[in-house]
C-alpha atoms as a PDB file:
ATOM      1  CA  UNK A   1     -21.493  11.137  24.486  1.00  0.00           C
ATOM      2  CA  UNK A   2     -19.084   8.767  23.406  1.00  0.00           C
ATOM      3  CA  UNK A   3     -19.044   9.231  19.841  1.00  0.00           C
ATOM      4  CA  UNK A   4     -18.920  12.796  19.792  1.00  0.00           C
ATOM      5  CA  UNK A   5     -16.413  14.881  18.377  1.00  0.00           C
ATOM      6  CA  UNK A   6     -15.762  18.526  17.525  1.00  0.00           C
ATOM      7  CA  UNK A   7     -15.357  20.941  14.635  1.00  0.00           C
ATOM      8  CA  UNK A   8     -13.070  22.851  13.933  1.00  0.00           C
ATOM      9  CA  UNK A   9     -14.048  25.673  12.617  1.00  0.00           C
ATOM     10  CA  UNK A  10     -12.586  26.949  10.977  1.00  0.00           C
ATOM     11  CA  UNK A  11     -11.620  26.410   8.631  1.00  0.00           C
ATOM     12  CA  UNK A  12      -9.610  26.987   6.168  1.00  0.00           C
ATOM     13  CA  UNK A  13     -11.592  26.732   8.088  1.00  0.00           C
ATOM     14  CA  UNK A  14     -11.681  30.661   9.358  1.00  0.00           C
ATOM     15  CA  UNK A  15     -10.557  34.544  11.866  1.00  0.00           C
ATOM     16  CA  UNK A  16     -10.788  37.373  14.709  1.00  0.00           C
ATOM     17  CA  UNK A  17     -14.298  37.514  16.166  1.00  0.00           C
ATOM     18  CA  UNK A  18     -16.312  39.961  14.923  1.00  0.00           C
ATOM     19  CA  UNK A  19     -16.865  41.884  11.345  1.00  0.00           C
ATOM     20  CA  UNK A  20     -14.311  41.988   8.826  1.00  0.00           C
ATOM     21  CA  UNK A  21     -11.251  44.769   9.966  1.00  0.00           C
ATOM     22  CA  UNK A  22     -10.837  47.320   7.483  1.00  0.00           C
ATOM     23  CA  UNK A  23      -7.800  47.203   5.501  1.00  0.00           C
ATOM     24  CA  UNK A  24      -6.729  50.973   7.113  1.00  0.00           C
ATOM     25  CA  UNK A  25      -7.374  49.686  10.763  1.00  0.00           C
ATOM     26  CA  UNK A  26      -5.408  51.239  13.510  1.00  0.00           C
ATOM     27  CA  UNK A  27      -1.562  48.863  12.835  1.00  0.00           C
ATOM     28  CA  UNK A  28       1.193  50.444  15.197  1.00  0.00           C
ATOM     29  CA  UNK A  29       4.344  48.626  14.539  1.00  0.00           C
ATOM     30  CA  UNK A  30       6.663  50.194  11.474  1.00  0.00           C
ATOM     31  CA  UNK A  31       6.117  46.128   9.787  1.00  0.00           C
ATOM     32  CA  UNK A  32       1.926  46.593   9.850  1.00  0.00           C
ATOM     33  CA  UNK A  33       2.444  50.221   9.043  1.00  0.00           C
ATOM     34  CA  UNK A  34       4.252  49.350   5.797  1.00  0.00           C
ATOM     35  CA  UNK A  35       1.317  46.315   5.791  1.00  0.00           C
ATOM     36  CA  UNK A  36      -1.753  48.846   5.854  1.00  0.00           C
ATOM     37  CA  UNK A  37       0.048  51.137   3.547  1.00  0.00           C
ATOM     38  CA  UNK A  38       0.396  47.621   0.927  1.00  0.00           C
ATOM     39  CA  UNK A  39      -3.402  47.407   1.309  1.00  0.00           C
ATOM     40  CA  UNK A  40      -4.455  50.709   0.553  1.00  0.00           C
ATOM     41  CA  UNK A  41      -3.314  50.184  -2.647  1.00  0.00           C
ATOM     42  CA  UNK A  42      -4.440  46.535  -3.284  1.00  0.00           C
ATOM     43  CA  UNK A  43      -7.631  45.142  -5.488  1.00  0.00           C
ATOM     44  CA  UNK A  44      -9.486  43.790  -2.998  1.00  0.00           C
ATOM     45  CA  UNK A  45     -11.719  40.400  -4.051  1.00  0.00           C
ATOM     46  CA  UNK A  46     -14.468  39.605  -2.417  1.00  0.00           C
ATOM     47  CA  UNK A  47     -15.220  35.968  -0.998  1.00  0.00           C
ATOM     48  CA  UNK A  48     -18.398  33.952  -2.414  1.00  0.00           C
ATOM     49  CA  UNK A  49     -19.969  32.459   0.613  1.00  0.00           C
ATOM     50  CA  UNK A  50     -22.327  29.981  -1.961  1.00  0.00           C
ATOM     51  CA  UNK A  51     -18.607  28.894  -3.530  1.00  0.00           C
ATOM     52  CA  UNK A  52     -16.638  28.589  -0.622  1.00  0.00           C
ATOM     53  CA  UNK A  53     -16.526  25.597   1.885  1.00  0.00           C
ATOM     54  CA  UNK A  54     -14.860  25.303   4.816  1.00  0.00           C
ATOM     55  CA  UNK A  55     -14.530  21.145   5.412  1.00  0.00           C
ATOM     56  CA  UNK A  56     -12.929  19.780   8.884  1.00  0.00           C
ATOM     57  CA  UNK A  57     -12.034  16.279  10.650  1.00  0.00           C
ATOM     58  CA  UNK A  58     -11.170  15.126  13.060  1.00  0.00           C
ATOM     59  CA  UNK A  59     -10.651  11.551  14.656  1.00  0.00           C
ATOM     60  CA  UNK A  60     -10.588   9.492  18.144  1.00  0.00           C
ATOM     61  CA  UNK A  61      -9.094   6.263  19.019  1.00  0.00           C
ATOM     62  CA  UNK A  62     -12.157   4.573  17.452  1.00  0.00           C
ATOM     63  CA  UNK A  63     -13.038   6.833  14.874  1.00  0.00           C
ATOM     64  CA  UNK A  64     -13.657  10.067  13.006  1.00  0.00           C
ATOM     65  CA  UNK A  65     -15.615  12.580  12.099  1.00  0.00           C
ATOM     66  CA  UNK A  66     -15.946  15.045   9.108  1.00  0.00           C
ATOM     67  CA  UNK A  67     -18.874  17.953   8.461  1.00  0.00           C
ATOM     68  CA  UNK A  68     -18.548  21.928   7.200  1.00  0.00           C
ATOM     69  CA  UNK A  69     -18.864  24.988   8.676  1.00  0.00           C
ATOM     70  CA  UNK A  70     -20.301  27.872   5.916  1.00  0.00           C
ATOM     71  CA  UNK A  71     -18.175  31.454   5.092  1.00  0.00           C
ATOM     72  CA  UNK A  72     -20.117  34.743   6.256  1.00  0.00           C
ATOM     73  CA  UNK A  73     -17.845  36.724   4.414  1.00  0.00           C
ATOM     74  CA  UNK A  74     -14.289  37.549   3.243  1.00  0.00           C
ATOM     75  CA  UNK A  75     -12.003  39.237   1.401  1.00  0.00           C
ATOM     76  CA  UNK A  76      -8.513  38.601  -0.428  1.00  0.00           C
ATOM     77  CA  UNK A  77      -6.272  41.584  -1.115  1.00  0.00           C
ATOM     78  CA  UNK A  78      -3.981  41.171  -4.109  1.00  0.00           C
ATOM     79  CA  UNK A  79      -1.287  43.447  -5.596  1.00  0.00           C
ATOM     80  CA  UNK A  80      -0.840  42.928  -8.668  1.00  0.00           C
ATOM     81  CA  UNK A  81      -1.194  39.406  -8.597  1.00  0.00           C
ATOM     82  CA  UNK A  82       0.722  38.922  -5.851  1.00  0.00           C
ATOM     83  CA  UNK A  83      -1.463  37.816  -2.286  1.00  0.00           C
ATOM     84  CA  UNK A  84      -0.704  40.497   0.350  1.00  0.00           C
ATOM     85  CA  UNK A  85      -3.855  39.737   2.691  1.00  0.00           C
ATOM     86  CA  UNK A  86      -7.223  38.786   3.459  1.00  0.00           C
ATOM     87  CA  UNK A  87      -9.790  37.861   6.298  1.00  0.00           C
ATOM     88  CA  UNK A  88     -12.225  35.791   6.869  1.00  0.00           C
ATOM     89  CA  UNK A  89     -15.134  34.890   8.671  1.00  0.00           C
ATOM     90  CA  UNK A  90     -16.876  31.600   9.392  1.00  0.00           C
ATOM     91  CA  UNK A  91     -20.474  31.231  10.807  1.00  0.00           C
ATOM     92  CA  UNK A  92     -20.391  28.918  13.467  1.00  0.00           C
ATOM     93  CA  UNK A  93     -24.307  28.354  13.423  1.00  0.00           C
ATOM     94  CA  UNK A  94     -23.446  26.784  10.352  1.00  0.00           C
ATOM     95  CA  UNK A  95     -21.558  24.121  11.676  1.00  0.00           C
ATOM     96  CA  UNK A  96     -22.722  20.296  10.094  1.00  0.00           C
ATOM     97  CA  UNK A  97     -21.564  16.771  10.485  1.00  0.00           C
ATOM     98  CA  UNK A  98     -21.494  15.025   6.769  1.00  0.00           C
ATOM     99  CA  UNK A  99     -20.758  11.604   7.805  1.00  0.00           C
ATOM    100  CA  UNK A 100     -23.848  10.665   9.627  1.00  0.00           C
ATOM    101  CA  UNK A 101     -26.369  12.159   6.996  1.00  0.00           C
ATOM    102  CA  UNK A 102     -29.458  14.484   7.618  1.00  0.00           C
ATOM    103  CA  UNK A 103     -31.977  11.805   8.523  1.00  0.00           C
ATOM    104  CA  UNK A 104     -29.556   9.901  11.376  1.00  0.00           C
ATOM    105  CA  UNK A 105     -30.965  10.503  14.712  1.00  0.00           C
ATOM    106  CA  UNK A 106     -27.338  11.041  16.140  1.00  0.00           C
ATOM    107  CA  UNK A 107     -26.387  13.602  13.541  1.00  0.00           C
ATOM    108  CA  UNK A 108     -28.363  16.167  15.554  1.00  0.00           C
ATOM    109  CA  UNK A 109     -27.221  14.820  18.855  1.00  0.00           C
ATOM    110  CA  UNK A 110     -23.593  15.246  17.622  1.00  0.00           C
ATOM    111  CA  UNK A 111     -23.945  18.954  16.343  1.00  0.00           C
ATOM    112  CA  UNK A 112     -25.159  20.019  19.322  1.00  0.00           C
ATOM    113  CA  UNK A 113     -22.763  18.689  21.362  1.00  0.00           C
ATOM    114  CA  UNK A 114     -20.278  20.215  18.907  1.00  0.00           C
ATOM    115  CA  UNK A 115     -21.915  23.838  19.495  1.00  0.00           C
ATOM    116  CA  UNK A 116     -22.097  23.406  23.348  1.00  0.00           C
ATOM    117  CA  UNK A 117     -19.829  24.737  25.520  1.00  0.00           C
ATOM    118  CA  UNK A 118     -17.887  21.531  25.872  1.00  0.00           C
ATOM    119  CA  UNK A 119     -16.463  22.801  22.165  1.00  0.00           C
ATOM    120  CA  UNK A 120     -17.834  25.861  20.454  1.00  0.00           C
ATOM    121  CA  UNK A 121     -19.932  27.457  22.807  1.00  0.00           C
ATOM    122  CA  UNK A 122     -21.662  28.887  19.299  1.00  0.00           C
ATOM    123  CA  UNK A 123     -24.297  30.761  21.041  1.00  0.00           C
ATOM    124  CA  UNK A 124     -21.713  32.648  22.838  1.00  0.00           C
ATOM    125  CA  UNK A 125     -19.511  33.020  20.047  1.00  0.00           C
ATOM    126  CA  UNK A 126     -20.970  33.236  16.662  1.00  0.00           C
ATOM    127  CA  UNK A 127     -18.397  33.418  14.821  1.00  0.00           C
ATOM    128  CA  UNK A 128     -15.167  32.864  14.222  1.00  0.00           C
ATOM    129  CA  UNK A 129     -12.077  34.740  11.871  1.00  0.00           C
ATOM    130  CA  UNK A 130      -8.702  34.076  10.238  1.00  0.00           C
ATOM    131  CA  UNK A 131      -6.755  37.387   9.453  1.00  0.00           C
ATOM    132  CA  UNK A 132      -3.801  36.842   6.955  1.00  0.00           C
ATOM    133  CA  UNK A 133      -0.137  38.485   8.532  1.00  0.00           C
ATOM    134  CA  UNK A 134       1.650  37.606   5.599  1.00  0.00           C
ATOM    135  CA  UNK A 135       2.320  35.827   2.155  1.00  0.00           C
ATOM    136  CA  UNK A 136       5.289  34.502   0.675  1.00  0.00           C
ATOM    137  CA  UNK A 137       5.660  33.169  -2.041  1.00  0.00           C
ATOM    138  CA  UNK A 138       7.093  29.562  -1.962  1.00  0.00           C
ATOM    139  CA  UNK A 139      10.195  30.244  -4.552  1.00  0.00           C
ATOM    140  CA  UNK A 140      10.146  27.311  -8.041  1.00  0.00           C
ATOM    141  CA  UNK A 141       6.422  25.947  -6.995  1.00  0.00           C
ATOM    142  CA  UNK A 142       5.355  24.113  -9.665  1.00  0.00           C
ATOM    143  CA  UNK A 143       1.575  24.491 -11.381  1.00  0.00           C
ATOM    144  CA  UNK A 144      -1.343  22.790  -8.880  1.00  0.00           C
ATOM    145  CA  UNK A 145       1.399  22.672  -5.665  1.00  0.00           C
ATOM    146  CA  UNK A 146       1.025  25.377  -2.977  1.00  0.00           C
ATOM    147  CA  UNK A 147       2.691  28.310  -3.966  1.00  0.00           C
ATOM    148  CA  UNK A 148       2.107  30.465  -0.772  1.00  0.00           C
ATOM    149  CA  UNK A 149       3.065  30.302   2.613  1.00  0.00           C
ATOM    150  CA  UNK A 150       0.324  31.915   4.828  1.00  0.00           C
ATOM    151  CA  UNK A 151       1.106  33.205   8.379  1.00  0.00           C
ATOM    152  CA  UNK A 152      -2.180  34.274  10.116  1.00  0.00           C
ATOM    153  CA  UNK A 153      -4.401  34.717  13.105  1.00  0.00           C
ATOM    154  CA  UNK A 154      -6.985  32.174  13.960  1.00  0.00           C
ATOM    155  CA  UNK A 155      -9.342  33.417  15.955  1.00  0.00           C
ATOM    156  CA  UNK A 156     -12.229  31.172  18.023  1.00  0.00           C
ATOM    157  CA  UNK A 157     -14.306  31.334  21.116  1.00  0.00           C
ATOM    158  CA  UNK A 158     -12.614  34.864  22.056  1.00  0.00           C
ATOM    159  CA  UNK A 159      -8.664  33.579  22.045  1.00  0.00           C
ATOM    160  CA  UNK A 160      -5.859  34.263  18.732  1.00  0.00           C
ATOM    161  CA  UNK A 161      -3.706  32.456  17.500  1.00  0.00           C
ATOM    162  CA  UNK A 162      -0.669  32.004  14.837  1.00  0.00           C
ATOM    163  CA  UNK A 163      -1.472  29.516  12.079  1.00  0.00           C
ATOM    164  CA  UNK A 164       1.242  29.053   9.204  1.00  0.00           C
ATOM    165  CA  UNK A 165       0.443  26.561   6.575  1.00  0.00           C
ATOM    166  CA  UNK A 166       1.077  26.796   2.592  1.00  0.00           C
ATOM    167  CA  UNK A 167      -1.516  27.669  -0.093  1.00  0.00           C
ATOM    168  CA  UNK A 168      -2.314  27.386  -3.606  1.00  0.00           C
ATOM    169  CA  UNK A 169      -3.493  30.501  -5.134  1.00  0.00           C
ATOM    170  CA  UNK A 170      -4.942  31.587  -8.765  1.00  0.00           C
ATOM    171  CA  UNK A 171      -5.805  34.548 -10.149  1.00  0.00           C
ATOM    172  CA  UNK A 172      -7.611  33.968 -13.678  1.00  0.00           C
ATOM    173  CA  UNK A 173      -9.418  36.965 -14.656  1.00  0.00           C
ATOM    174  CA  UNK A 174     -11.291  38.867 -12.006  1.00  0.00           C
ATOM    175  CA  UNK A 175     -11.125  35.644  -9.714  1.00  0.00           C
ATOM    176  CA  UNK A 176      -8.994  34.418  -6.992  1.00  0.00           C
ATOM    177  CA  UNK A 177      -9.318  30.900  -5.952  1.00  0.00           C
ATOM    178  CA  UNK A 178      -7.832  29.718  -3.193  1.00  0.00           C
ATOM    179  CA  UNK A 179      -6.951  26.076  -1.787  1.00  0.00           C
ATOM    180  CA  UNK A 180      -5.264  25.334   1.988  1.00  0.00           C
ATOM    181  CA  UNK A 181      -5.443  22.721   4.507  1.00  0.00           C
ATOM    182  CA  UNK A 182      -4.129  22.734   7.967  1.00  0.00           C
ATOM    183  CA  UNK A 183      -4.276  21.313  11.686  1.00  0.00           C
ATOM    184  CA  UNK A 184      -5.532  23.004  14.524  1.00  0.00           C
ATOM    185  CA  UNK A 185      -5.078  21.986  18.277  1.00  0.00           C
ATOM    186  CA  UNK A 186      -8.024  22.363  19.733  1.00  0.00           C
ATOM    187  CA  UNK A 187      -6.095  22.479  23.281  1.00  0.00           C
ATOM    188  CA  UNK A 188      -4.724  26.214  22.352  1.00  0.00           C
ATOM    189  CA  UNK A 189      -8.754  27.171  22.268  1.00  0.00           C
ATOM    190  CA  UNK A 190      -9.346  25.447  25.577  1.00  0.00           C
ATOM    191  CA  UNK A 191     -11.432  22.984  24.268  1.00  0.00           C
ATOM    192  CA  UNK A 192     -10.461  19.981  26.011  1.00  0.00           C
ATOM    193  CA  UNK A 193     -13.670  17.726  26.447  1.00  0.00           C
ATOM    194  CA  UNK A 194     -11.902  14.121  26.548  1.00  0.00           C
ATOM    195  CA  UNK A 195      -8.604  15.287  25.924  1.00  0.00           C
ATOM    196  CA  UNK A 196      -5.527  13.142  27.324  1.00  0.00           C
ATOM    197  CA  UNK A 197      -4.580  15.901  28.949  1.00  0.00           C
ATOM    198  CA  UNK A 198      -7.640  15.820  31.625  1.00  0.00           C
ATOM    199  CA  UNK A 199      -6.544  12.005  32.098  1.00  0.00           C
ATOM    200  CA  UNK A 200      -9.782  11.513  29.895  1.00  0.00           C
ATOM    201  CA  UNK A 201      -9.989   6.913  29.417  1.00  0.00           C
ATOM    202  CA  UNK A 202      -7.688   6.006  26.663  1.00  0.00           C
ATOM    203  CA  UNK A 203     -10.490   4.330  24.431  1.00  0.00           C
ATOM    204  CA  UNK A 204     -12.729   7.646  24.869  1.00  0.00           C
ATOM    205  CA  UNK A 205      -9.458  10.484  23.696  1.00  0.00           C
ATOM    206  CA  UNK A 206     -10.563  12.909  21.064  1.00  0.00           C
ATOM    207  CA  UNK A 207      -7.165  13.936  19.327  1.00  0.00           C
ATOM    208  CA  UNK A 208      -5.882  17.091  19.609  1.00  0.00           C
ATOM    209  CA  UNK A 209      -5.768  18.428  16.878  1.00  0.00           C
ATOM    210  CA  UNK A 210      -8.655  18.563  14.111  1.00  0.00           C
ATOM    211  CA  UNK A 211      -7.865  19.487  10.259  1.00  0.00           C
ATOM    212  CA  UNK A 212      -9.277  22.657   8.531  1.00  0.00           C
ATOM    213  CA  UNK A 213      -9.537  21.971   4.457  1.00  0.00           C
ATOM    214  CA  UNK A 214     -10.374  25.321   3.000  1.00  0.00           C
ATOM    215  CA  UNK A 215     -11.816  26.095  -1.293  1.00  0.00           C
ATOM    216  CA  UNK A 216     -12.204  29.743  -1.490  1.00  0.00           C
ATOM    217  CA  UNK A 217     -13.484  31.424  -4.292  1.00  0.00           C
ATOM    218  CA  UNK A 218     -13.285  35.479  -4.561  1.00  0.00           C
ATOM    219  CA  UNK A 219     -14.523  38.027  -7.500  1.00  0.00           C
ATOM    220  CA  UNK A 220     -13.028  41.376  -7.657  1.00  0.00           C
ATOM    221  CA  UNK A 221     -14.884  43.484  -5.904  1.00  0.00           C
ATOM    222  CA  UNK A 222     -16.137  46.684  -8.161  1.00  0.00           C
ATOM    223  CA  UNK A 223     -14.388  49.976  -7.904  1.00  0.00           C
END
């Protein structure tokens, strides 16, 4: 399947597997302790799925692809207005190619290849989750730039990892919106279909790495 490639998922963009962890879940270092306590006092917003997209791509030697993958559910916790944490979680079922178009006879033959096993494996695992560590505030940012730099755990197909990238965040009212994008290497997830590093033929290498391009929107959730 020569012209297939692979989400990433998830986003922006996405994630531990599973439901969302409550934000006064078992933490046993004195850092997550002082975490949990941070949370138990924050507003916590609550992510619209219909708002939010999760957007990925990612390229071979003779091409690319790009598609979304939908939000389940989230949540952003805010002191003040100050981002302190958040998780979120992507349904892999959900998972689209864009480029191609709905009608294209490959478009189906690509997304299923995408939610086999030689990427995804969605039936196996559903879902995927992204659980903010911290947020720091990136010191003189100017209006529309990132302003946050996020340190969190990607989640996917049943193995975490550490994901740093910056953010732009806004709070304007009751609502948080939230804007990242990222790289991923697919490697770290053991997906490797036609990676170099299986001596895969250099005109059929998928890269590496895919991108994650995450728009969140989140409304205070009521008291």
């Amino acid at each position: 399947m020569q012209n297939n490639l692979f989400f990433s998922a998830a986003l922006a963009t996405l994630f531990l597997t599973g439901d969302l962890l409550p934000a006064t879940g078992v933490l046993k270092t004195p850092e997550k302790s002082n975490i949990r306590l941070s949370l138990a006092k924050a507003t916590t917003y609550s992510v619209d799925p219909a708002q939010s997209t999760i957007s990925w791509n990612a390229k071979k030697v003779t091409g690319e692809h790009n598609g979304i993958v939908k939000m389940a559910k989230g949540q952003l916790n805010l002191e003040g207005n100050k981002l302190i944490g958040g998780t979120f979680v992507a349904d892999m079922s959900t998972l689209r190619d864009v480029d191609k178009g709905e009608t294209n006879p490959f478009n189906e033959k690509l997304v299923n290849h995408l939610r086999s096993d030689d990427f995804f494996a969605v039936e196996k695992y559903p879902t995927s989750t992204f659980k903010i560590i911290s947020a720091k505030p990136i010191t003189g940012a100017r209006p529309g730039e990132p302003n946050y730099t996020i340190v969190g755990d990607l989640t996917m197909k049943a193995t975490t990892k550490t994901q740093t990238f910056p953010a732009t965040i806004n709070l304007s009212g009751d609502v948080v919106q939230a804007t990242a994008k990222f790289a991923v290497n697919r490697l770290d997830y053991d997906i490797k279909y036609r990676a170099a590093i299986i001596g895969t033929a250099a005109d059929k290498i998928i890269d590496d790495t895919f991108s994650l391009d995450l728009k969140i929107v989140a409304t205070k959730a009521p008291l």
